[in-house]
PDB file of N, CA and C in Angstrom:
ATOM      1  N   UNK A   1      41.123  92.154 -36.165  1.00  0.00           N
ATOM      2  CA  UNK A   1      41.157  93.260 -35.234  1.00  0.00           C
ATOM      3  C   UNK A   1      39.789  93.394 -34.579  1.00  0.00           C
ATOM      4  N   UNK A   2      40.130  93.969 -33.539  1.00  0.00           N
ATOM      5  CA  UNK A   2      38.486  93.277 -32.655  1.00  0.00           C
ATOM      6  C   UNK A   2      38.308  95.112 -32.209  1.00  0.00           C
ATOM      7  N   UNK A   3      36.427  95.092 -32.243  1.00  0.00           N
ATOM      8  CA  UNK A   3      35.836  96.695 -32.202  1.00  0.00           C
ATOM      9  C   UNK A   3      36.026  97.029 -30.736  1.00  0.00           C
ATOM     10  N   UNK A   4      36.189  98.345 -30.700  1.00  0.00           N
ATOM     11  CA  UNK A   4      36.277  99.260 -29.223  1.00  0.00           C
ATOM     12  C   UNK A   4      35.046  98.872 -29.023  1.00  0.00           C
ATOM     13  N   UNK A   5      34.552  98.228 -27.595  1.00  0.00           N
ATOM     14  CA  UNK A   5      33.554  98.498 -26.870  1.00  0.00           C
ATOM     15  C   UNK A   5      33.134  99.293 -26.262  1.00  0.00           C
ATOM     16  N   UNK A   6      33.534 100.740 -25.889  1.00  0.00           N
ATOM     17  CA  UNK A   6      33.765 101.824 -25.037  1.00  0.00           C
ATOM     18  C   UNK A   6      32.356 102.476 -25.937  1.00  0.00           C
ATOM     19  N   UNK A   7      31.377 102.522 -24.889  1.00  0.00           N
ATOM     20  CA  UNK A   7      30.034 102.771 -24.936  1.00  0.00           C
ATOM     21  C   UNK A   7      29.425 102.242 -25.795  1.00  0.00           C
ATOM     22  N   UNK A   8      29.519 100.349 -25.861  1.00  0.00           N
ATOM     23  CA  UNK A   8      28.464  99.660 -26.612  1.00  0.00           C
ATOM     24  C   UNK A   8      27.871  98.599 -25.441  1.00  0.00           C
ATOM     25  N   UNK A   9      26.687  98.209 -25.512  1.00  0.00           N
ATOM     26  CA  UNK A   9      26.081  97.532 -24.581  1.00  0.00           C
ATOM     27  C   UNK A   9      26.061  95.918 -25.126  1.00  0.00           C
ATOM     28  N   UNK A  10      26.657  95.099 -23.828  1.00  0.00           N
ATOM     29  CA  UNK A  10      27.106  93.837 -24.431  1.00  0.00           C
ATOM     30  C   UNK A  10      25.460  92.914 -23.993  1.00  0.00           C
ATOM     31  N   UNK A  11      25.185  91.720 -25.293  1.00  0.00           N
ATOM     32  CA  UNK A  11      24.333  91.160 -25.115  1.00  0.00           C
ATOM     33  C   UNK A  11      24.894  89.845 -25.628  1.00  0.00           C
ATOM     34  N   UNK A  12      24.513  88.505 -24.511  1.00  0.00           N
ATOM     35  CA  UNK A  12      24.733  87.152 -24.886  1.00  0.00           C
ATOM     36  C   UNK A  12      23.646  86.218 -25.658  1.00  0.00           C
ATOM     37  N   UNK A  13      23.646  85.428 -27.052  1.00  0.00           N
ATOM     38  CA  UNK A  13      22.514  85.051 -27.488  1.00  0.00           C
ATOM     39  C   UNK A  13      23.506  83.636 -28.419  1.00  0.00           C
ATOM     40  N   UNK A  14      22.979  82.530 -27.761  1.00  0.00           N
ATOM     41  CA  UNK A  14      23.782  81.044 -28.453  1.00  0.00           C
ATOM     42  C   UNK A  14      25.135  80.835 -27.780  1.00  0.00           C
ATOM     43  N   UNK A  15      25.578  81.417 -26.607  1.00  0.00           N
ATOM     44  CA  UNK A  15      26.859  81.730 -26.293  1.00  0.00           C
ATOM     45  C   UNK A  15      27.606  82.425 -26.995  1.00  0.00           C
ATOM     46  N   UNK A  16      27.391  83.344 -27.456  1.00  0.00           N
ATOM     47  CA  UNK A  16      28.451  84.240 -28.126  1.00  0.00           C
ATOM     48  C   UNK A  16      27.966  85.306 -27.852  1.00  0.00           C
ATOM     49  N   UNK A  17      29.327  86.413 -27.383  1.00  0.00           N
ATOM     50  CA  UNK A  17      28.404  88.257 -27.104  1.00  0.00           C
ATOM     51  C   UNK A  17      28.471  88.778 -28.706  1.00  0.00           C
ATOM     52  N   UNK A  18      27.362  89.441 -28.345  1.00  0.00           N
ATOM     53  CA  UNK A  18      27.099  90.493 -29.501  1.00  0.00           C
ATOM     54  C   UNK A  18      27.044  92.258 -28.659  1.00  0.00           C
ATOM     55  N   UNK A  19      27.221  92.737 -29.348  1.00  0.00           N
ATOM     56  CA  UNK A  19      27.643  94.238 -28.905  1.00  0.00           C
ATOM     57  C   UNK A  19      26.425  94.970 -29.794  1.00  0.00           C
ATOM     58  N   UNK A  20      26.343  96.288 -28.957  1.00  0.00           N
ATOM     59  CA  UNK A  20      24.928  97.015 -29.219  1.00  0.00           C
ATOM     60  C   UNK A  20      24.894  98.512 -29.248  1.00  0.00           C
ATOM     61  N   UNK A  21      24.574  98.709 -29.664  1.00  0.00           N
ATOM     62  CA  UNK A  21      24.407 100.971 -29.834  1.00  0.00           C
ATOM     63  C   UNK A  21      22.978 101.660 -30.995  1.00  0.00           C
ATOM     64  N   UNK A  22      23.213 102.557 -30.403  1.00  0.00           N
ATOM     65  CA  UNK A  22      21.898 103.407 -31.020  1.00  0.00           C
ATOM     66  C   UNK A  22      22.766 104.993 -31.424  1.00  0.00           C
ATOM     67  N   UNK A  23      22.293 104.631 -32.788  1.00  0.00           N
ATOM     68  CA  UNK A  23      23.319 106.324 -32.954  1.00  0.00           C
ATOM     69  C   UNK A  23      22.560 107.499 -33.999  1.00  0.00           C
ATOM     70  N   UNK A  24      21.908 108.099 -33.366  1.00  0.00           N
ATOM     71  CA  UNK A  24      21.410 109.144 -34.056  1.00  0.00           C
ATOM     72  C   UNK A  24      21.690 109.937 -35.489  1.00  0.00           C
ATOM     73  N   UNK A  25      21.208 109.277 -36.823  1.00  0.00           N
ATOM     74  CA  UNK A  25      21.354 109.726 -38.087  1.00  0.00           C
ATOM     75  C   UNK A  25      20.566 111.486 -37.696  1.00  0.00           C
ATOM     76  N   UNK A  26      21.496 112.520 -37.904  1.00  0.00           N
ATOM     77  CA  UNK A  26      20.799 113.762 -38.021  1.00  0.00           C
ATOM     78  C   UNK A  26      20.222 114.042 -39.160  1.00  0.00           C
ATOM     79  N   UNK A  27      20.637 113.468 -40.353  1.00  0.00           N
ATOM     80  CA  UNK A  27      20.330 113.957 -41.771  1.00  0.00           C
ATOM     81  C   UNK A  27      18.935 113.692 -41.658  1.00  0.00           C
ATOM     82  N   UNK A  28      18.638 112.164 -41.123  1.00  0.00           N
ATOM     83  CA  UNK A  28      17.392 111.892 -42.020  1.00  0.00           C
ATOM     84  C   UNK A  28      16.303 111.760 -40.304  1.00  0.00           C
ATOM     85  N   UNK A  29      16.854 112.076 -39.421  1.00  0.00           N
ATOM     86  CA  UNK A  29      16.078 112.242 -38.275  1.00  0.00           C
ATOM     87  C   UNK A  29      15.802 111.270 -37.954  1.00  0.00           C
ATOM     88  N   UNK A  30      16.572 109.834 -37.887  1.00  0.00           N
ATOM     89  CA  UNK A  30      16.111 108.811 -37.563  1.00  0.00           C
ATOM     90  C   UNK A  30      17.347 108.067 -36.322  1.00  0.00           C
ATOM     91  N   UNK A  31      16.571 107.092 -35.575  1.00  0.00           N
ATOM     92  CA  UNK A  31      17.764 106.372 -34.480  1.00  0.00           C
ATOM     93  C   UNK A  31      17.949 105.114 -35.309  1.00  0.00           C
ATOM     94  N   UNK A  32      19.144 104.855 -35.385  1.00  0.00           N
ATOM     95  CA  UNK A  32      19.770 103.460 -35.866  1.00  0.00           C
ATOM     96  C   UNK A  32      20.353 102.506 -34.998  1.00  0.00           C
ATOM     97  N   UNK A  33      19.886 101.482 -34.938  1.00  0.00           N
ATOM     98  CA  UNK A  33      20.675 100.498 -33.942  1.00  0.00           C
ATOM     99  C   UNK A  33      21.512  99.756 -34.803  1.00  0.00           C
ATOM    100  N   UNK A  34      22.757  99.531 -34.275  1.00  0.00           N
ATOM    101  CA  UNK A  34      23.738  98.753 -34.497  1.00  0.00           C
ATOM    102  C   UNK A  34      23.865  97.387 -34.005  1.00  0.00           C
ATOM    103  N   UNK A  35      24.493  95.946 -34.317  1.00  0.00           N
ATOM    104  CA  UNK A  35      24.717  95.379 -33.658  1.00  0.00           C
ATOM    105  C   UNK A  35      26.016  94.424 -34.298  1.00  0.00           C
ATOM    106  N   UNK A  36      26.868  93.909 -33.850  1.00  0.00           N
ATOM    107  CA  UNK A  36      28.057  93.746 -34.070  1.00  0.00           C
ATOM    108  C   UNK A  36      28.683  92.804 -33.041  1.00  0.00           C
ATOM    109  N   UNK A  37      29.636  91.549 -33.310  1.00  0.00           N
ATOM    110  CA  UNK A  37      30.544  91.252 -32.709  1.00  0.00           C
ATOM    111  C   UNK A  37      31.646  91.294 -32.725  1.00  0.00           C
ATOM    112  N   UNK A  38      32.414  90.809 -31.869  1.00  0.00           N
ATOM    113  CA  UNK A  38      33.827  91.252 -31.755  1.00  0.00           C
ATOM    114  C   UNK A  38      34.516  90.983 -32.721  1.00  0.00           C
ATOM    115  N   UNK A  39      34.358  90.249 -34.133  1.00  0.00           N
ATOM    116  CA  UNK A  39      35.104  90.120 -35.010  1.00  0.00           C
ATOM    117  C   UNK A  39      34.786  90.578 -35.755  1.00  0.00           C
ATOM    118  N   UNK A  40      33.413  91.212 -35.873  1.00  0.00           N
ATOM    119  CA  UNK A  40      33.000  91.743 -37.407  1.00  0.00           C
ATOM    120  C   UNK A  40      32.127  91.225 -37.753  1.00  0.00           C
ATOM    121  N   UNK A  41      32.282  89.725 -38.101  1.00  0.00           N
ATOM    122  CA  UNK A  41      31.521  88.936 -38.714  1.00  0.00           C
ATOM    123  C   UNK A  41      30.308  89.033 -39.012  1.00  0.00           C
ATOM    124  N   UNK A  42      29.468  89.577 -37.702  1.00  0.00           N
ATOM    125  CA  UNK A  42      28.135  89.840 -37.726  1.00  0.00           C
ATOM    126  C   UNK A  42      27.971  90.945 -37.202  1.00  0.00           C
ATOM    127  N   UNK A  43      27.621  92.218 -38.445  1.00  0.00           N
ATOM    128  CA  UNK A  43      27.353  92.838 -38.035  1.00  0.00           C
ATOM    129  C   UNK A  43      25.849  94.037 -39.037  1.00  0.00           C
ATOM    130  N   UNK A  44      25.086  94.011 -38.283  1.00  0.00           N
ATOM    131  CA  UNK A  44      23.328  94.337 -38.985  1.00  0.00           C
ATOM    132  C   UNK A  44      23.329  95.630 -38.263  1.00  0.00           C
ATOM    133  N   UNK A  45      22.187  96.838 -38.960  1.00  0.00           N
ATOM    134  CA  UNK A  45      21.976  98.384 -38.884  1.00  0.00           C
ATOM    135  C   UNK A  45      20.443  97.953 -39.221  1.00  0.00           C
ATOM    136  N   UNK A  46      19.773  98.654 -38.112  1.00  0.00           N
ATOM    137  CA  UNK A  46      17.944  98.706 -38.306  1.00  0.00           C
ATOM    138  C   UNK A  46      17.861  99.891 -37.915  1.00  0.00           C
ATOM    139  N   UNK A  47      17.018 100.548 -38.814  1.00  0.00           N
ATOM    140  CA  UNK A  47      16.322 101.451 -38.160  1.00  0.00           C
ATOM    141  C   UNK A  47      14.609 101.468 -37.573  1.00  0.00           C
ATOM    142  N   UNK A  48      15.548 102.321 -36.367  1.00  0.00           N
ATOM    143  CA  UNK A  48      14.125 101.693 -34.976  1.00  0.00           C
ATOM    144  C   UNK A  48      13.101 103.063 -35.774  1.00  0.00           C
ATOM    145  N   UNK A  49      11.719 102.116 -35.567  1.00  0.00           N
ATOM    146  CA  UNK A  49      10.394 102.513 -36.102  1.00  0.00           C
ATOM    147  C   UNK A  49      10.013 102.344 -37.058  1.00  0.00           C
ATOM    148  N   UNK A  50      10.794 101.882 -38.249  1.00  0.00           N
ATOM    149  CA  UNK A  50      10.005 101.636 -39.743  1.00  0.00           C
ATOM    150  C   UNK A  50       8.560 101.302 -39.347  1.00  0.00           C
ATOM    151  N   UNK A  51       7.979 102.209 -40.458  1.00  0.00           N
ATOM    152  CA  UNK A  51       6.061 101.681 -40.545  1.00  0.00           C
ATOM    153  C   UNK A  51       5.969 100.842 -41.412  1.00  0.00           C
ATOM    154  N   UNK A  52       6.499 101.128 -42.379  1.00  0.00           N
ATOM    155  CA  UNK A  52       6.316  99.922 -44.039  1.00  0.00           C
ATOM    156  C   UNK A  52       7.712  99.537 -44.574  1.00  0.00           C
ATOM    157  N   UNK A  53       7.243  97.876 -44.735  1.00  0.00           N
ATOM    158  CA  UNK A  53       8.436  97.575 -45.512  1.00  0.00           C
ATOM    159  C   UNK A  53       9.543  97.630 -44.481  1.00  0.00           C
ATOM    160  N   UNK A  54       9.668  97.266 -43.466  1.00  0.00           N
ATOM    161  CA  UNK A  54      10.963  97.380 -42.746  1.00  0.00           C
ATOM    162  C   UNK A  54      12.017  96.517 -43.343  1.00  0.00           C
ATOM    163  N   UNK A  55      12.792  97.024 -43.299  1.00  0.00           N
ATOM    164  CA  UNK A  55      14.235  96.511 -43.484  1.00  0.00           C
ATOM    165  C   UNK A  55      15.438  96.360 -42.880  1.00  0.00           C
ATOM    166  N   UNK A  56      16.193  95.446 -43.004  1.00  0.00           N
ATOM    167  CA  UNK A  56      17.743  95.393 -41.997  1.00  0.00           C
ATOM    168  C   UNK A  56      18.743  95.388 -42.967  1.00  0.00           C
ATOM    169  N   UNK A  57      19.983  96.229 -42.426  1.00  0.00           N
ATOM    170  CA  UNK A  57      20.825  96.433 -43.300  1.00  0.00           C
ATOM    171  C   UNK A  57      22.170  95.247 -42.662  1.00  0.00           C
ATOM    172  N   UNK A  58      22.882  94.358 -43.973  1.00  0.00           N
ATOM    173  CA  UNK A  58      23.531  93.534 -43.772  1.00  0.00           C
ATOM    174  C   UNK A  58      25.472  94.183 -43.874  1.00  0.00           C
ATOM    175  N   UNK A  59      26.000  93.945 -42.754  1.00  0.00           N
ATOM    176  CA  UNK A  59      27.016  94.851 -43.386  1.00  0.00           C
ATOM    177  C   UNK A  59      28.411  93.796 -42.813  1.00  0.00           C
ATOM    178  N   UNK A  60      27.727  92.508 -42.324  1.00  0.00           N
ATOM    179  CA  UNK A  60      29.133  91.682 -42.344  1.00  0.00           C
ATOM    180  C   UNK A  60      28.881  90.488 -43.311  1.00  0.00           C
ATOM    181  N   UNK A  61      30.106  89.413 -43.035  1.00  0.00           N
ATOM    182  CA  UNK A  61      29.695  88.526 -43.712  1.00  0.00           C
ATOM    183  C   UNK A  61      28.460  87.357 -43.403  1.00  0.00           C
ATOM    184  N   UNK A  62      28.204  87.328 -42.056  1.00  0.00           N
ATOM    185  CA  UNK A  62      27.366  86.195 -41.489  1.00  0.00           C
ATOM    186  C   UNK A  62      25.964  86.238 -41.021  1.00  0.00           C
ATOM    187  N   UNK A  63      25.149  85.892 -41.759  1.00  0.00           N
ATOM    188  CA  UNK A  63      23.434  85.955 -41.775  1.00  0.00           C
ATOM    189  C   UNK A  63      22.917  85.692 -42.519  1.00  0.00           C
ATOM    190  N   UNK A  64      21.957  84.470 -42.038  1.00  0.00           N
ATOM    191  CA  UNK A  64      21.253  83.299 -42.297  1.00  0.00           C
ATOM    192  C   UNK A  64      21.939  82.484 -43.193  1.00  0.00           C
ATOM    193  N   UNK A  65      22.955  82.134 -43.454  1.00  0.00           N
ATOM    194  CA  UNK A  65      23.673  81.398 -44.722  1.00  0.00           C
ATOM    195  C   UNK A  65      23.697  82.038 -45.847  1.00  0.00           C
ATOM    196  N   UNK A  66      23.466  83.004 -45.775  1.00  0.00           N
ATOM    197  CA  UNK A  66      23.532  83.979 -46.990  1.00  0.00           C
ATOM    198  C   UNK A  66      24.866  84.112 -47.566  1.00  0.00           C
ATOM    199  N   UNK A  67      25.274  83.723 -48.743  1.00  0.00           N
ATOM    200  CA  UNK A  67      26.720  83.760 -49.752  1.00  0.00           C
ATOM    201  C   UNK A  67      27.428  84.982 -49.736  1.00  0.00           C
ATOM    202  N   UNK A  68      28.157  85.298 -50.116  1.00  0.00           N
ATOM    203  CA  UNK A  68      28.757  86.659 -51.099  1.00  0.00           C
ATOM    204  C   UNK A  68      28.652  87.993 -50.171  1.00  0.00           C
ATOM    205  N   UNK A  69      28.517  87.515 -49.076  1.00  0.00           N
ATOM    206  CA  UNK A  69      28.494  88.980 -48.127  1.00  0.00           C
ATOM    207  C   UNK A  69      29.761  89.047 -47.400  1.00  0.00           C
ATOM    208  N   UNK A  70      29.645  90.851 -47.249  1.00  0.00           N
ATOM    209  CA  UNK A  70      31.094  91.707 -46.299  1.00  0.00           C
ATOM    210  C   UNK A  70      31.749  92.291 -47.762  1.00  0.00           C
ATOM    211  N   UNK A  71      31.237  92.158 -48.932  1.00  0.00           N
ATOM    212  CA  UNK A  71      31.533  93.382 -49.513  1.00  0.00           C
ATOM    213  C   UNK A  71      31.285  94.461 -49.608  1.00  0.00           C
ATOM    214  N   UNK A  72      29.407  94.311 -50.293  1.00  0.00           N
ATOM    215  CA  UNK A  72      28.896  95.420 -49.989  1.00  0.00           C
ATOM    216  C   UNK A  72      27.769  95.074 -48.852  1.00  0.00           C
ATOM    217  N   UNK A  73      27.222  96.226 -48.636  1.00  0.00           N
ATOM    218  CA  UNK A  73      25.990  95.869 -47.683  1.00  0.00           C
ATOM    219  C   UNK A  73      24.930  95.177 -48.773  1.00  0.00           C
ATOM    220  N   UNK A  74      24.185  94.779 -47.983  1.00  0.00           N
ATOM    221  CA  UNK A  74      23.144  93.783 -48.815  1.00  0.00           C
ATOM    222  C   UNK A  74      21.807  94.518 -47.472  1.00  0.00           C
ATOM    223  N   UNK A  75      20.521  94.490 -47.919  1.00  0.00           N
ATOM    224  CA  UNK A  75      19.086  94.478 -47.605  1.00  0.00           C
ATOM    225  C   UNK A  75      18.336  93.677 -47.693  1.00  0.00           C
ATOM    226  N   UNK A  76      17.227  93.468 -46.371  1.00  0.00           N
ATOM    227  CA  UNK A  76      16.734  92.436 -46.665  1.00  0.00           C
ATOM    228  C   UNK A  76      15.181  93.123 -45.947  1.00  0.00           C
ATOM    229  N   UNK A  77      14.256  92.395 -46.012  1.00  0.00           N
ATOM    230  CA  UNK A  77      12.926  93.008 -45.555  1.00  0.00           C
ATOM    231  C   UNK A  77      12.682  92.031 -43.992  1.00  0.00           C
ATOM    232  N   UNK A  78      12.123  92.671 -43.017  1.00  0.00           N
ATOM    233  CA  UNK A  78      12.343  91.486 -41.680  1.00  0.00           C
ATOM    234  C   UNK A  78      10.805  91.808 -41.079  1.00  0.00           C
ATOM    235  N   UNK A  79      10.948  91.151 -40.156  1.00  0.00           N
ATOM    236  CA  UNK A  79       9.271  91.062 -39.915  1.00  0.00           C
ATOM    237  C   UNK A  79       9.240  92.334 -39.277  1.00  0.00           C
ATOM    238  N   UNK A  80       8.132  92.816 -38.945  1.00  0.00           N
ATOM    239  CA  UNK A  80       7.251  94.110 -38.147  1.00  0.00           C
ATOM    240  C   UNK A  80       7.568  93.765 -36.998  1.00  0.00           C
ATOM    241  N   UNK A  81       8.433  94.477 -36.276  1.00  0.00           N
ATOM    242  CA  UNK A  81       9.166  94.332 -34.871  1.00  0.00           C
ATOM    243  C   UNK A  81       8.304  95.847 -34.222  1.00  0.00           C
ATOM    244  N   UNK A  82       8.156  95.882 -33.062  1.00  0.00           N
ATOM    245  CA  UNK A  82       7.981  97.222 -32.497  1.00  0.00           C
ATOM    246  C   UNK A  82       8.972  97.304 -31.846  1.00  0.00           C
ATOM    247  N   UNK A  83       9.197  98.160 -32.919  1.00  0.00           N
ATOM    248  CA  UNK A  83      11.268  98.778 -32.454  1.00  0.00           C
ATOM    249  C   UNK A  83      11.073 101.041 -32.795  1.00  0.00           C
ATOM    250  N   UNK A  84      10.190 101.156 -31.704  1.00  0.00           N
ATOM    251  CA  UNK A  84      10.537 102.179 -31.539  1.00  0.00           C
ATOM    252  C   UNK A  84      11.768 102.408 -30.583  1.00  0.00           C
ATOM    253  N   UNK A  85      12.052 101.810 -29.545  1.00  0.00           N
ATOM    254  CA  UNK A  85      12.911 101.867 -28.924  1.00  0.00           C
ATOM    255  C   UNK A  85      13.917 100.705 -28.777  1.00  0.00           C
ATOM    256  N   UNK A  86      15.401 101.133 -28.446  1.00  0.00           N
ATOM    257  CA  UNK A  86      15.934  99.993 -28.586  1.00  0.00           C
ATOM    258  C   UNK A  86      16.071  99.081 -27.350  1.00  0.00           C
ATOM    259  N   UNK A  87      15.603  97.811 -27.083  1.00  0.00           N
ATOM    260  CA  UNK A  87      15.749  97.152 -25.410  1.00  0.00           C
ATOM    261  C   UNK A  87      16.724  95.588 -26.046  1.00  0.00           C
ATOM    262  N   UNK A  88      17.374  95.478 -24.663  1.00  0.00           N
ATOM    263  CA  UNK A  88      17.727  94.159 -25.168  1.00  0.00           C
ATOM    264  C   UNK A  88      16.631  93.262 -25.434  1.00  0.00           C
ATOM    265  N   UNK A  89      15.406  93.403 -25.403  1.00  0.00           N
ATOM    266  CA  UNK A  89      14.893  92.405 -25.949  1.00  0.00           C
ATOM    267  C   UNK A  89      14.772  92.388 -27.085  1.00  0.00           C
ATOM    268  N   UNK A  90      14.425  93.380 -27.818  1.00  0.00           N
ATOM    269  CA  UNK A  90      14.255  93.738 -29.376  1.00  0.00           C
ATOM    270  C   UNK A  90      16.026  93.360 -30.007  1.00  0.00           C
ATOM    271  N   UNK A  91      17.121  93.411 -29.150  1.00  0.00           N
ATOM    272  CA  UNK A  91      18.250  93.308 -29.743  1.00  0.00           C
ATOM    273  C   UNK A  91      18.635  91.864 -30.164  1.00  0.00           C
ATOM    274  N   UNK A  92      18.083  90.796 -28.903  1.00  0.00           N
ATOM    275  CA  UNK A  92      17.826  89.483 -28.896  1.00  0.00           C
ATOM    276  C   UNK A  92      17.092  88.954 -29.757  1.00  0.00           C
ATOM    277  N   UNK A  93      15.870  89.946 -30.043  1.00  0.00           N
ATOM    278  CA  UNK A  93      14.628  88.852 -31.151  1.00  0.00           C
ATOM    279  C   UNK A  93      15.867  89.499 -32.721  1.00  0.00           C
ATOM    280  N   UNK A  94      15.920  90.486 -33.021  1.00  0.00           N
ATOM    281  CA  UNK A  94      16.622  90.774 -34.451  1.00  0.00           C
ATOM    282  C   UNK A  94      18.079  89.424 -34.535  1.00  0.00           C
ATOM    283  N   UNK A  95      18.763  89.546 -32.995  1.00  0.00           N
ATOM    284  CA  UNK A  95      19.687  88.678 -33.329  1.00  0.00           C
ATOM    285  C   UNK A  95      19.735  87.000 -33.828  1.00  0.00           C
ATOM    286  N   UNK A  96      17.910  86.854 -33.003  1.00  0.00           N
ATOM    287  CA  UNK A  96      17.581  85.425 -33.309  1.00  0.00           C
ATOM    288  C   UNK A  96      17.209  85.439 -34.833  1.00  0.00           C
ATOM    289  N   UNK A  97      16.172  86.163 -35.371  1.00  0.00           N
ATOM    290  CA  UNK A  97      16.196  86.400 -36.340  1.00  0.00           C
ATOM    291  C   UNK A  97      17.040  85.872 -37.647  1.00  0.00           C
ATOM    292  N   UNK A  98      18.191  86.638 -37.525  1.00  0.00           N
ATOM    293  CA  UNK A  98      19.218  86.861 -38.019  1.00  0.00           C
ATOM    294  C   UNK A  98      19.759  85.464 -38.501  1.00  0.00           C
ATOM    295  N   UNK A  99      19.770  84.916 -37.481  1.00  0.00           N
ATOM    296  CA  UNK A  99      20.046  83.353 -37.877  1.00  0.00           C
ATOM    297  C   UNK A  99      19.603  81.855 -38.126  1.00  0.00           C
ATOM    298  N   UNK A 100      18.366  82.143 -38.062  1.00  0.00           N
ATOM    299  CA  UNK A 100      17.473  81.203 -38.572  1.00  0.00           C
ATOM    300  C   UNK A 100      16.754  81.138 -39.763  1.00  0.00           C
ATOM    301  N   UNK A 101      17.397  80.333 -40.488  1.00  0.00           N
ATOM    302  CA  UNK A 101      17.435  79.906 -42.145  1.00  0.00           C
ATOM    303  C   UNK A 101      15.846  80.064 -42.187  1.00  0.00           C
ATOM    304  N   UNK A 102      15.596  80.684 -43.285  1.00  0.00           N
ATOM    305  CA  UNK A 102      13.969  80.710 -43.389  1.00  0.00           C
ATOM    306  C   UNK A 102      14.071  81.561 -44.861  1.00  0.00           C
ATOM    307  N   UNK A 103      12.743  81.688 -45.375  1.00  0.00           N
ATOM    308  CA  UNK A 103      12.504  82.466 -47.162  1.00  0.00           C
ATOM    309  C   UNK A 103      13.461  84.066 -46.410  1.00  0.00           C
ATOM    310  N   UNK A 104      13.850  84.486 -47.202  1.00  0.00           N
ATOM    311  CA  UNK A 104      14.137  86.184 -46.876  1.00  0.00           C
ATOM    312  C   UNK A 104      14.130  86.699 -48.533  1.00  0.00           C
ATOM    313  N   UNK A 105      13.670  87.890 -48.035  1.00  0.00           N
ATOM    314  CA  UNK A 105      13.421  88.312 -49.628  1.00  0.00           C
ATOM    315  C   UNK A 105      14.388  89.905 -49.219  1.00  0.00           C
ATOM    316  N   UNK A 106      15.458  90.061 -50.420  1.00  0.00           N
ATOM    317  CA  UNK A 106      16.770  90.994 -50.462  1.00  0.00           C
ATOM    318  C   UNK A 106      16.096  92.132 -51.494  1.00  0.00           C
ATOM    319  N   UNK A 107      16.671  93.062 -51.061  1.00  0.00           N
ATOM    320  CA  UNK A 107      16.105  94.057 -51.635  1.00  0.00           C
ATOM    321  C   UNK A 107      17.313  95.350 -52.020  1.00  0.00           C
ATOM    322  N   UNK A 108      16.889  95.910 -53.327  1.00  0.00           N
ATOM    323  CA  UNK A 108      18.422  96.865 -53.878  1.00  0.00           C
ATOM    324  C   UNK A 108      18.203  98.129 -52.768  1.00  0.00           C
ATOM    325  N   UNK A 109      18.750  99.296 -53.684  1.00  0.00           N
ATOM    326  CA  UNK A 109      19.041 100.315 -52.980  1.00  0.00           C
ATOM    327  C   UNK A 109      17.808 100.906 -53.206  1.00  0.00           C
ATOM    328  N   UNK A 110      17.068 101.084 -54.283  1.00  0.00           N
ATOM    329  CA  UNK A 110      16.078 101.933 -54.255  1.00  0.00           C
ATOM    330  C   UNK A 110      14.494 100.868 -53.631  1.00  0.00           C
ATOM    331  N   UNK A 111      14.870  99.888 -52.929  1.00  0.00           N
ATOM    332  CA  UNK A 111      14.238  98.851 -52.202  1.00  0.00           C
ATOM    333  C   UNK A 111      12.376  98.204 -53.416  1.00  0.00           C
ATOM    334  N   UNK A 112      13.534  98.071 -54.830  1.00  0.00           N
ATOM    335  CA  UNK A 112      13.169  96.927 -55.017  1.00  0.00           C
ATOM    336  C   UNK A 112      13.361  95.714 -54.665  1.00  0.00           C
ATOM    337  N   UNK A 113      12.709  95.088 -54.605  1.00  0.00           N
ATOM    338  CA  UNK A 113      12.949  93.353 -54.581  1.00  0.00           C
ATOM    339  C   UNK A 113      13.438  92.451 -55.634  1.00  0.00           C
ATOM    340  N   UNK A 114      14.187  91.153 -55.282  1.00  0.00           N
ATOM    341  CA  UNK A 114      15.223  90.889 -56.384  1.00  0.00           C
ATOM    342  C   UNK A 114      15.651  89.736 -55.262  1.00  0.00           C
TER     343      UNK A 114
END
């Protein structure tokens, strides 16, 4: 089953679209970007501005060859992006990111490392 696009901003990266949004967490006062394709498959949650320790949240099955994902979300630590705001360019570098096999170090809920 393929996601409503109805107010997500479409971005092309390897020939394939990826889909895009920013959605305001009120609890914790923070903007979250989304990004997602039409099947699911890939789909990652950052929150724009981390100072330390940034992290991306994994919530499909497909990124970097990583096993055992699309059950639960999985964490991972990503480089120091200046992502106060969200632009397609920042949507493009996370998406390149995303898929180029390299060390990544995963991290639990209370963001130990593991």
């Amino acid at each position: 089953m393929s996601i409503s696009k109805k107010g997500l901003r479409k971005i092309e990266r390897n020939n394939r679209e990826f889909f895009w949004y920013v959605k305001k967490d009120d609890d914790w006062n923070q903007s979250i970007l989304s990004i997602i394709t039409d099947d699911k498959k890939f789909h990652v949650s950052y929150i724009l501005g981390q100072k330390t320790c940034p992290i991306i949240t994994v919530k499909g099955k497909e990124f970097k060859g990583v096993d055992n994902l699309g059950r639960d979300w999985k964490q991972f630590h990503v480089p120091d992006w200046e992502s106060n705001i969200a632009t397609p360019a920042l949507v493009a570098q996370i998406i390149d990111w995303c898929f180029v096999i390299e060390d990544i170090v995963s991290i639990d809920y209370e963001s130990n490392n593991y």
